[in-house]
C-alpha atoms as a PDB file:
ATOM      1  CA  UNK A   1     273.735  79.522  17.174  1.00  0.00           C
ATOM      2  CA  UNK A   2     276.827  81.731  17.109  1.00  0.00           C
ATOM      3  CA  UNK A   3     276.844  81.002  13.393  1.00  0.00           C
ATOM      4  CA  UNK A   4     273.649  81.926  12.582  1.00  0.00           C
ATOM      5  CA  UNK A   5     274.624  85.369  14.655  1.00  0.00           C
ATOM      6  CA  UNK A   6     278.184  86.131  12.870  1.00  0.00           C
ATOM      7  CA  UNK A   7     279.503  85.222   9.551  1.00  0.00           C
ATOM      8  CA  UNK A   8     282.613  82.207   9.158  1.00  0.00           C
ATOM      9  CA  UNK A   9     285.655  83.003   8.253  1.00  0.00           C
ATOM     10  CA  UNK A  10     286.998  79.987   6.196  1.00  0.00           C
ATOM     11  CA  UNK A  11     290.326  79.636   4.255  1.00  0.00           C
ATOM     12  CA  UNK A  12     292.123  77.051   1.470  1.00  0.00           C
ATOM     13  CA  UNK A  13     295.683  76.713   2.363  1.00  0.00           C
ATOM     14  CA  UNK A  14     297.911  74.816   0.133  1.00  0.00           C
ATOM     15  CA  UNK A  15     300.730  74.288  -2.897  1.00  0.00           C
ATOM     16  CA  UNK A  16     299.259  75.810  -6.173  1.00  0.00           C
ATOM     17  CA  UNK A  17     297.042  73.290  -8.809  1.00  0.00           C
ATOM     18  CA  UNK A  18     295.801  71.849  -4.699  1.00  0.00           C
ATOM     19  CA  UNK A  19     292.449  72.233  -5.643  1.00  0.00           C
ATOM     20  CA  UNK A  20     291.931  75.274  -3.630  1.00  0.00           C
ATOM     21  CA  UNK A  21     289.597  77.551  -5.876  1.00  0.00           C
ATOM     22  CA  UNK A  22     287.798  74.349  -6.766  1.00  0.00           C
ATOM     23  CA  UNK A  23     286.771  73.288  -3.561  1.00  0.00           C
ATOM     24  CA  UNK A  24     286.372  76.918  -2.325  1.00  0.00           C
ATOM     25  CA  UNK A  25     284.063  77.687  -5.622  1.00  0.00           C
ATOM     26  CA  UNK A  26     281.771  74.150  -4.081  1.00  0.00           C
ATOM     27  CA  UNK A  27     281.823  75.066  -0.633  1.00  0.00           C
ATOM     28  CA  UNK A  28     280.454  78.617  -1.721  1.00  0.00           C
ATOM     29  CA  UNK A  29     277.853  77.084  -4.313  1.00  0.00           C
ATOM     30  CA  UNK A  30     276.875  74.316  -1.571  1.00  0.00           C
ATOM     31  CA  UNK A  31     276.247  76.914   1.452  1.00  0.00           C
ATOM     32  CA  UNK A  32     274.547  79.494  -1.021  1.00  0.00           C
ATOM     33  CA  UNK A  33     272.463  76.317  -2.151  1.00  0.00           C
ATOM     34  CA  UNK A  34     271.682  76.308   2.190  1.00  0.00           C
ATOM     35  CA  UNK A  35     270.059  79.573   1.978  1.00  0.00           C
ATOM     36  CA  UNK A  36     273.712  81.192   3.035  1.00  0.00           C
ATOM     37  CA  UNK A  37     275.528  84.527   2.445  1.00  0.00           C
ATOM     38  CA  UNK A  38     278.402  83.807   1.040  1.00  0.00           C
ATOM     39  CA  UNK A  39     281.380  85.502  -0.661  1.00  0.00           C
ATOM     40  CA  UNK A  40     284.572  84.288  -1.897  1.00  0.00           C
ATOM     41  CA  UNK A  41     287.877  86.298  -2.171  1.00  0.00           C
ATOM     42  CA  UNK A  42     290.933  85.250  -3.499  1.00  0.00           C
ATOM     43  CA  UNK A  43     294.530  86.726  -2.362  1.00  0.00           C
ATOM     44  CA  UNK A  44     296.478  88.109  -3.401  1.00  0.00           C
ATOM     45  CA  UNK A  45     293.312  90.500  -4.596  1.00  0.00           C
ATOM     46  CA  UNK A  46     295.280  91.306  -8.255  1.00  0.00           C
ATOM     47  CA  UNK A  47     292.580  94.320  -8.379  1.00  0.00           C
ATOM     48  CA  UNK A  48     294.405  96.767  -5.962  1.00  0.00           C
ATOM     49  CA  UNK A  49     297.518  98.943  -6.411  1.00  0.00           C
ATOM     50  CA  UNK A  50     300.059  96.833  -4.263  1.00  0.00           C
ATOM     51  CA  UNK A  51     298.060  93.446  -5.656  1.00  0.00           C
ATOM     52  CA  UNK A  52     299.217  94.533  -9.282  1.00  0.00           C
ATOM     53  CA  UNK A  53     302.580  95.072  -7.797  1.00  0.00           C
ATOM     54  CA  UNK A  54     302.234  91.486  -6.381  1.00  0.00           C
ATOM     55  CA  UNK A  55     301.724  90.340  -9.893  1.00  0.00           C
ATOM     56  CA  UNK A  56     304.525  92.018 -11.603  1.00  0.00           C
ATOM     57  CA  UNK A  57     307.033  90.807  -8.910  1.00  0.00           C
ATOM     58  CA  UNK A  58     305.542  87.212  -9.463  1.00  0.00           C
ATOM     59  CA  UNK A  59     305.962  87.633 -13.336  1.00  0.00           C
ATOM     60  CA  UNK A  60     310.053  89.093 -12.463  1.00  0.00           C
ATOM     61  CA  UNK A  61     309.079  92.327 -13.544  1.00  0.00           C
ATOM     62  CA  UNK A  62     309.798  93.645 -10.303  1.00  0.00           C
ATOM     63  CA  UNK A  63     312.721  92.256  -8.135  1.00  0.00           C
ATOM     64  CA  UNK A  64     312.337  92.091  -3.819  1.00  0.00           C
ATOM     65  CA  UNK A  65     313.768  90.689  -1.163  1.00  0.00           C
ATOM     66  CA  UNK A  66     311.534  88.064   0.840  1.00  0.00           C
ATOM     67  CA  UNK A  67     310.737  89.817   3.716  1.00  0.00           C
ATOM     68  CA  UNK A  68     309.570  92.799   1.674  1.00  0.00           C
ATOM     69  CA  UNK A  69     307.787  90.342  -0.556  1.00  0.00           C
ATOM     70  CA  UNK A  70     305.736  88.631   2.666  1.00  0.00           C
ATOM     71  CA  UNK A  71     305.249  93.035   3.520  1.00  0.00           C
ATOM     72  CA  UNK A  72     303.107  93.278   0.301  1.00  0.00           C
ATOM     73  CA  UNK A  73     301.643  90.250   0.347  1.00  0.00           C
ATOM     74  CA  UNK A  74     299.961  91.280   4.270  1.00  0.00           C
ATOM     75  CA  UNK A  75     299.548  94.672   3.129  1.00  0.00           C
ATOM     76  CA  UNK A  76     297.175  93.139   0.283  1.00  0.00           C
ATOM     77  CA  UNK A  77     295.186  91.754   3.149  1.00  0.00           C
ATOM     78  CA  UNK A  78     294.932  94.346   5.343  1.00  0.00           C
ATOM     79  CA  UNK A  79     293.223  96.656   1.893  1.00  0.00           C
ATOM     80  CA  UNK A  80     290.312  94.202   2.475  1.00  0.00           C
ATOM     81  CA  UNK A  81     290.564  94.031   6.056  1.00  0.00           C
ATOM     82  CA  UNK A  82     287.213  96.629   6.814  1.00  0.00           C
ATOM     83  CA  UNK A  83     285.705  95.268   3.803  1.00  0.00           C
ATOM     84  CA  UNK A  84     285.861  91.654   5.201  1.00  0.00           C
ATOM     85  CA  UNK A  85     284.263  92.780   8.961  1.00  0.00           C
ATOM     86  CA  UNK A  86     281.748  94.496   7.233  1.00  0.00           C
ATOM     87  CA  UNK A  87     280.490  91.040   5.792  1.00  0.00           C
ATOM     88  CA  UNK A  88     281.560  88.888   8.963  1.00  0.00           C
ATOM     89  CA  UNK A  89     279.273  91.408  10.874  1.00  0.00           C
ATOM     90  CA  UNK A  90     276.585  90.826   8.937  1.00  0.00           C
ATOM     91  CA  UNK A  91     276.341  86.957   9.119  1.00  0.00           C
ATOM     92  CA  UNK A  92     278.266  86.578   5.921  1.00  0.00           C
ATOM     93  CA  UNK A  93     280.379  83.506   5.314  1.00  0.00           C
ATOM     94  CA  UNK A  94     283.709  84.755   3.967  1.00  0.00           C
ATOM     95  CA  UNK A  95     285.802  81.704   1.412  1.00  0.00           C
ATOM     96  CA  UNK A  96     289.123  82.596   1.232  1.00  0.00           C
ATOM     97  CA  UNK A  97     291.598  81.166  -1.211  1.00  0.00           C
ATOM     98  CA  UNK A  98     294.851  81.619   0.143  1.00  0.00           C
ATOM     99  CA  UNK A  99     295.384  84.113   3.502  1.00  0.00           C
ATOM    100  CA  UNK A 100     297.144  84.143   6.625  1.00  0.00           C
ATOM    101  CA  UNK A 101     299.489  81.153   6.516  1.00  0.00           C
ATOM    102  CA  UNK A 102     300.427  81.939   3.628  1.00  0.00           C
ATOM    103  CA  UNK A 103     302.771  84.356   4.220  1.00  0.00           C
ATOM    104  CA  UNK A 104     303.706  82.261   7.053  1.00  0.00           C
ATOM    105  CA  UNK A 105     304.580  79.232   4.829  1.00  0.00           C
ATOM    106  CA  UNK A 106     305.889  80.891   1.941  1.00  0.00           C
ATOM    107  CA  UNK A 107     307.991  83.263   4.289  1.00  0.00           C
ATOM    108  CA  UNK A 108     309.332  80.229   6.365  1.00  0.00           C
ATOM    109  CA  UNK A 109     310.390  78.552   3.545  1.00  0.00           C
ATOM    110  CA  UNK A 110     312.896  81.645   2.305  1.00  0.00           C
ATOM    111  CA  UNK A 111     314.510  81.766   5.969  1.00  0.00           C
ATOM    112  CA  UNK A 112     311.926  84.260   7.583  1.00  0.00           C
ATOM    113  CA  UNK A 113     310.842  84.236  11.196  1.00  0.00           C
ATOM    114  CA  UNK A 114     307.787  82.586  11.561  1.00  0.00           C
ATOM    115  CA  UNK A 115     306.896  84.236  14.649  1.00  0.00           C
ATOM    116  CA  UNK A 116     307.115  87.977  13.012  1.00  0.00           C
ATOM    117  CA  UNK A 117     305.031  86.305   9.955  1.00  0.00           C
ATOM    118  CA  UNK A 118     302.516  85.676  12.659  1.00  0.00           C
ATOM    119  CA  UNK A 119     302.833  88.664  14.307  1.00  0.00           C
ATOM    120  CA  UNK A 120     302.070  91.863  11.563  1.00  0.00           C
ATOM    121  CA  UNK A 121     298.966  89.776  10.849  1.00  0.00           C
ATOM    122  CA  UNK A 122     297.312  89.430  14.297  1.00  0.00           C
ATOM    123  CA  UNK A 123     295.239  92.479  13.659  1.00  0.00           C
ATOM    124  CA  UNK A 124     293.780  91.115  10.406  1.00  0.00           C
ATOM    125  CA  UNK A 125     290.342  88.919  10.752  1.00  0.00           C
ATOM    126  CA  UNK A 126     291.189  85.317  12.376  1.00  0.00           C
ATOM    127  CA  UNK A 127     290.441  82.541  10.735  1.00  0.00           C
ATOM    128  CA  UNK A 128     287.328  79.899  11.906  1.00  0.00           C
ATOM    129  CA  UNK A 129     288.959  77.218   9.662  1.00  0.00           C
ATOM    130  CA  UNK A 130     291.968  76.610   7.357  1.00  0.00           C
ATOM    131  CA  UNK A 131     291.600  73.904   5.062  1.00  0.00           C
ATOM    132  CA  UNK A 132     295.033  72.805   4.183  1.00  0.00           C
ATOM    133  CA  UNK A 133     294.615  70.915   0.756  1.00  0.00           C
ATOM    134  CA  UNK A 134     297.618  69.139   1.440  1.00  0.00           C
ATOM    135  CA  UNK A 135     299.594  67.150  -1.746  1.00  0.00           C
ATOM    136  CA  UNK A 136     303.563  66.660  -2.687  1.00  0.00           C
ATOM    137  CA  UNK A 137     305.355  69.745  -4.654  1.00  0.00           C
ATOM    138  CA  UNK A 138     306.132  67.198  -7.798  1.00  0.00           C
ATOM    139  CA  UNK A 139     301.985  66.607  -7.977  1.00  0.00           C
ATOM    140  CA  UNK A 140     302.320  70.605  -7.896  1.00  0.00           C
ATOM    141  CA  UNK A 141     304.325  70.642 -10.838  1.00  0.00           C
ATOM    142  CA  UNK A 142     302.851  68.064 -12.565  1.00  0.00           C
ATOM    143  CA  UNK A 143     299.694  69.607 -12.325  1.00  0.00           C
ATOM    144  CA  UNK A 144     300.636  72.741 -13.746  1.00  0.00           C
ATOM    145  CA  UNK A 145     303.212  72.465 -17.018  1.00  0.00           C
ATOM    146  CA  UNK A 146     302.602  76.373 -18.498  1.00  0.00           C
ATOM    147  CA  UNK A 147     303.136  79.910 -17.053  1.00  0.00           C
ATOM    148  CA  UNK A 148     304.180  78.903 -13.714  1.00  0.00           C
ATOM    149  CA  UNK A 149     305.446  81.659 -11.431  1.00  0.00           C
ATOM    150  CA  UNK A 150     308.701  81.790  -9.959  1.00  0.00           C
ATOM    151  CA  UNK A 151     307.389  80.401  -6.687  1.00  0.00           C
ATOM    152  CA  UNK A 152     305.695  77.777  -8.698  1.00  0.00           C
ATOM    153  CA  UNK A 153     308.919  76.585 -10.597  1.00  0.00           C
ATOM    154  CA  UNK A 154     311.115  76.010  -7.349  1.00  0.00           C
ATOM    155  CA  UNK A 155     310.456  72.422  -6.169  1.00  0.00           C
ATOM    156  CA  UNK A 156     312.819  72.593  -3.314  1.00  0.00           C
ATOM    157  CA  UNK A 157     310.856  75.949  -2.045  1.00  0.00           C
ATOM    158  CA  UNK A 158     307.899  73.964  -2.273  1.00  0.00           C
ATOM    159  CA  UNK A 159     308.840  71.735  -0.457  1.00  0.00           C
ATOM    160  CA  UNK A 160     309.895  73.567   2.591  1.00  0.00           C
ATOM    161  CA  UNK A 161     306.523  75.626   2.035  1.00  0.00           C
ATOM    162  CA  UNK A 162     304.579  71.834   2.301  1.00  0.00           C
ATOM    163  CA  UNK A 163     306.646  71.239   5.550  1.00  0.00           C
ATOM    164  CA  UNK A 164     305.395  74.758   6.773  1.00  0.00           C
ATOM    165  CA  UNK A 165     301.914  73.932   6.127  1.00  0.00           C
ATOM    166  CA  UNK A 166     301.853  70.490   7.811  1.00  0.00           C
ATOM    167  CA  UNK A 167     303.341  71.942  10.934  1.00  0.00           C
ATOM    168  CA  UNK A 168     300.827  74.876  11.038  1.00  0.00           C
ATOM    169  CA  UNK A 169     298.121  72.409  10.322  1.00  0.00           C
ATOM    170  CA  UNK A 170     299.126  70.485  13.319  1.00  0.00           C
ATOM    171  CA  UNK A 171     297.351  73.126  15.598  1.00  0.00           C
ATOM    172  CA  UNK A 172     293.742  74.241  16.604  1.00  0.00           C
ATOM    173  CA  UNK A 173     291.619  75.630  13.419  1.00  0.00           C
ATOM    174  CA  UNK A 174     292.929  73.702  10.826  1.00  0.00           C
ATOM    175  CA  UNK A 175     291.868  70.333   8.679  1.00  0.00           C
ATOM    176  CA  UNK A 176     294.241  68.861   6.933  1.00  0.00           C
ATOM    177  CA  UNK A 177     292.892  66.813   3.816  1.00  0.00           C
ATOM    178  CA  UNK A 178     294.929  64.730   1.232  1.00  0.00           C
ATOM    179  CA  UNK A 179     293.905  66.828  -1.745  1.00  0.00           C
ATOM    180  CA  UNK A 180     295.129  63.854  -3.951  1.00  0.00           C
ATOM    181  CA  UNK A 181     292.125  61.968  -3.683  1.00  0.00           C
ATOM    182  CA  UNK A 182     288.746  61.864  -5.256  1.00  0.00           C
ATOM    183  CA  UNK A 183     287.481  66.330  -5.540  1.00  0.00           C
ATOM    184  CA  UNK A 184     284.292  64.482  -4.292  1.00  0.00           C
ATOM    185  CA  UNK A 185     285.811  62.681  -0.911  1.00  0.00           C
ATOM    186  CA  UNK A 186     287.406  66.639  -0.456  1.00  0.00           C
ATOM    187  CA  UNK A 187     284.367  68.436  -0.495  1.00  0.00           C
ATOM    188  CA  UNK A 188     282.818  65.968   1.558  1.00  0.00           C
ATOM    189  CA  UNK A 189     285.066  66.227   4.417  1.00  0.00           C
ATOM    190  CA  UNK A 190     285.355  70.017   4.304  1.00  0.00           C
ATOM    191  CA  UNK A 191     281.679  70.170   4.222  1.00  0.00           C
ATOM    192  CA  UNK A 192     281.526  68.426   7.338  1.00  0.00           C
ATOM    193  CA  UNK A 193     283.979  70.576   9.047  1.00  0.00           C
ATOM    194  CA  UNK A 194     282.110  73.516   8.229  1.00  0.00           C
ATOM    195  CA  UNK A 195     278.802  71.913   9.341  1.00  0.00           C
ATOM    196  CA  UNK A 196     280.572  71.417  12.752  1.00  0.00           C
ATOM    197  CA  UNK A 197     280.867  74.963  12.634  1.00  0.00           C
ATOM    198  CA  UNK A 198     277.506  76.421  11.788  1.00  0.00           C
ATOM    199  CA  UNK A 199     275.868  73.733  14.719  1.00  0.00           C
END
């Protein structure tokens, strides 16, 4: 009953070219299908004034440290922070592509403290679910040949970001899929995680 009271909070975790807006996009169309509010954001949210700063650094039009990278990136969040309550008070279920763990993951990777990465987010809205859409950082690459960032071009990053994720993932509030398979077989099992949810 609790989820027919207050909205869900779900989020798609994972390497880029994971599947993440894909699956996100089906989860929203399947639950709106239900008779559900639903609304899916995507982060970094490009719109705002520090998101376009996000995107220049990402194109190396602007140059910062990590730590001051991972500072914009929760900043971003914490612009859409009232915005998402408002909906999560009102029964909404909230998709997010990309959020908390994020930072976490990519932050670990460069040689940040996990614990502060988990720390200057507490205050933002918790997560129900995260869906890590887990596959290797050469499937990454593969999957994505053009106008990669300069997160998306550093295998050996990736790769510590992966090893982030899976050890995140091993706690409560996560499913872990093997976004390699079948998109159908995905959505299936994050469908049924969900349902667990609004019982």
């Amino acid at each position: 009953m609790a989820g027919a009271m207050r909205g869900l909070l779900v989020v798609f975790e994972g390497l880029d070219q994971s599947g993440k807006q894909t699956q996100a996009e089906r989860l929203r169309d399947r639950l709106a299908g239900a008779g559900r509010a639903v609304r899916l954001l995507s982060f970094p949210s490009y719109e705002t004034a520090l998101g376009a700063e996000i995107g220049r650094a990402l194109k190396e039009e602007r140059h910062y440290p990590a730590d001051t990278m991972q500072l914009l990136y929760v900043a971003n969040r914490f612009e859409w922070r009232p915005e998402i309550e408002r909906e999560l008070a009102r029964g909404t279920i909230i998709l997010c592509d990309r959020y908390l763990a994020s930072s976490i993951a990519y932050g670990e990777a460069q040689g940040l403290d996990p614990v502060w990465l988990t720390e200057m987010q507490k205050y933002l809205p918790q997560p129900d679910l995260t869906v890590l859409l887990d596959i290797e950082p050469q499937v990454s690459a593969t999957r994505k040949t053009a106008d990669r960032d300069k997160y998306e071009r550093d295998l050996s990053l990736l790769a510590g970001v992966r090893q982030s994720y899976l050890r995140q993932a091993a706690g409560p509030g996560w499913l872990r899929v093997d976004a390699g398979r079948d998109r159908d077989l995905v959505a299936a099992d994050v469908s049924a995680a969900v349902a667990q949810l609004l019982r």
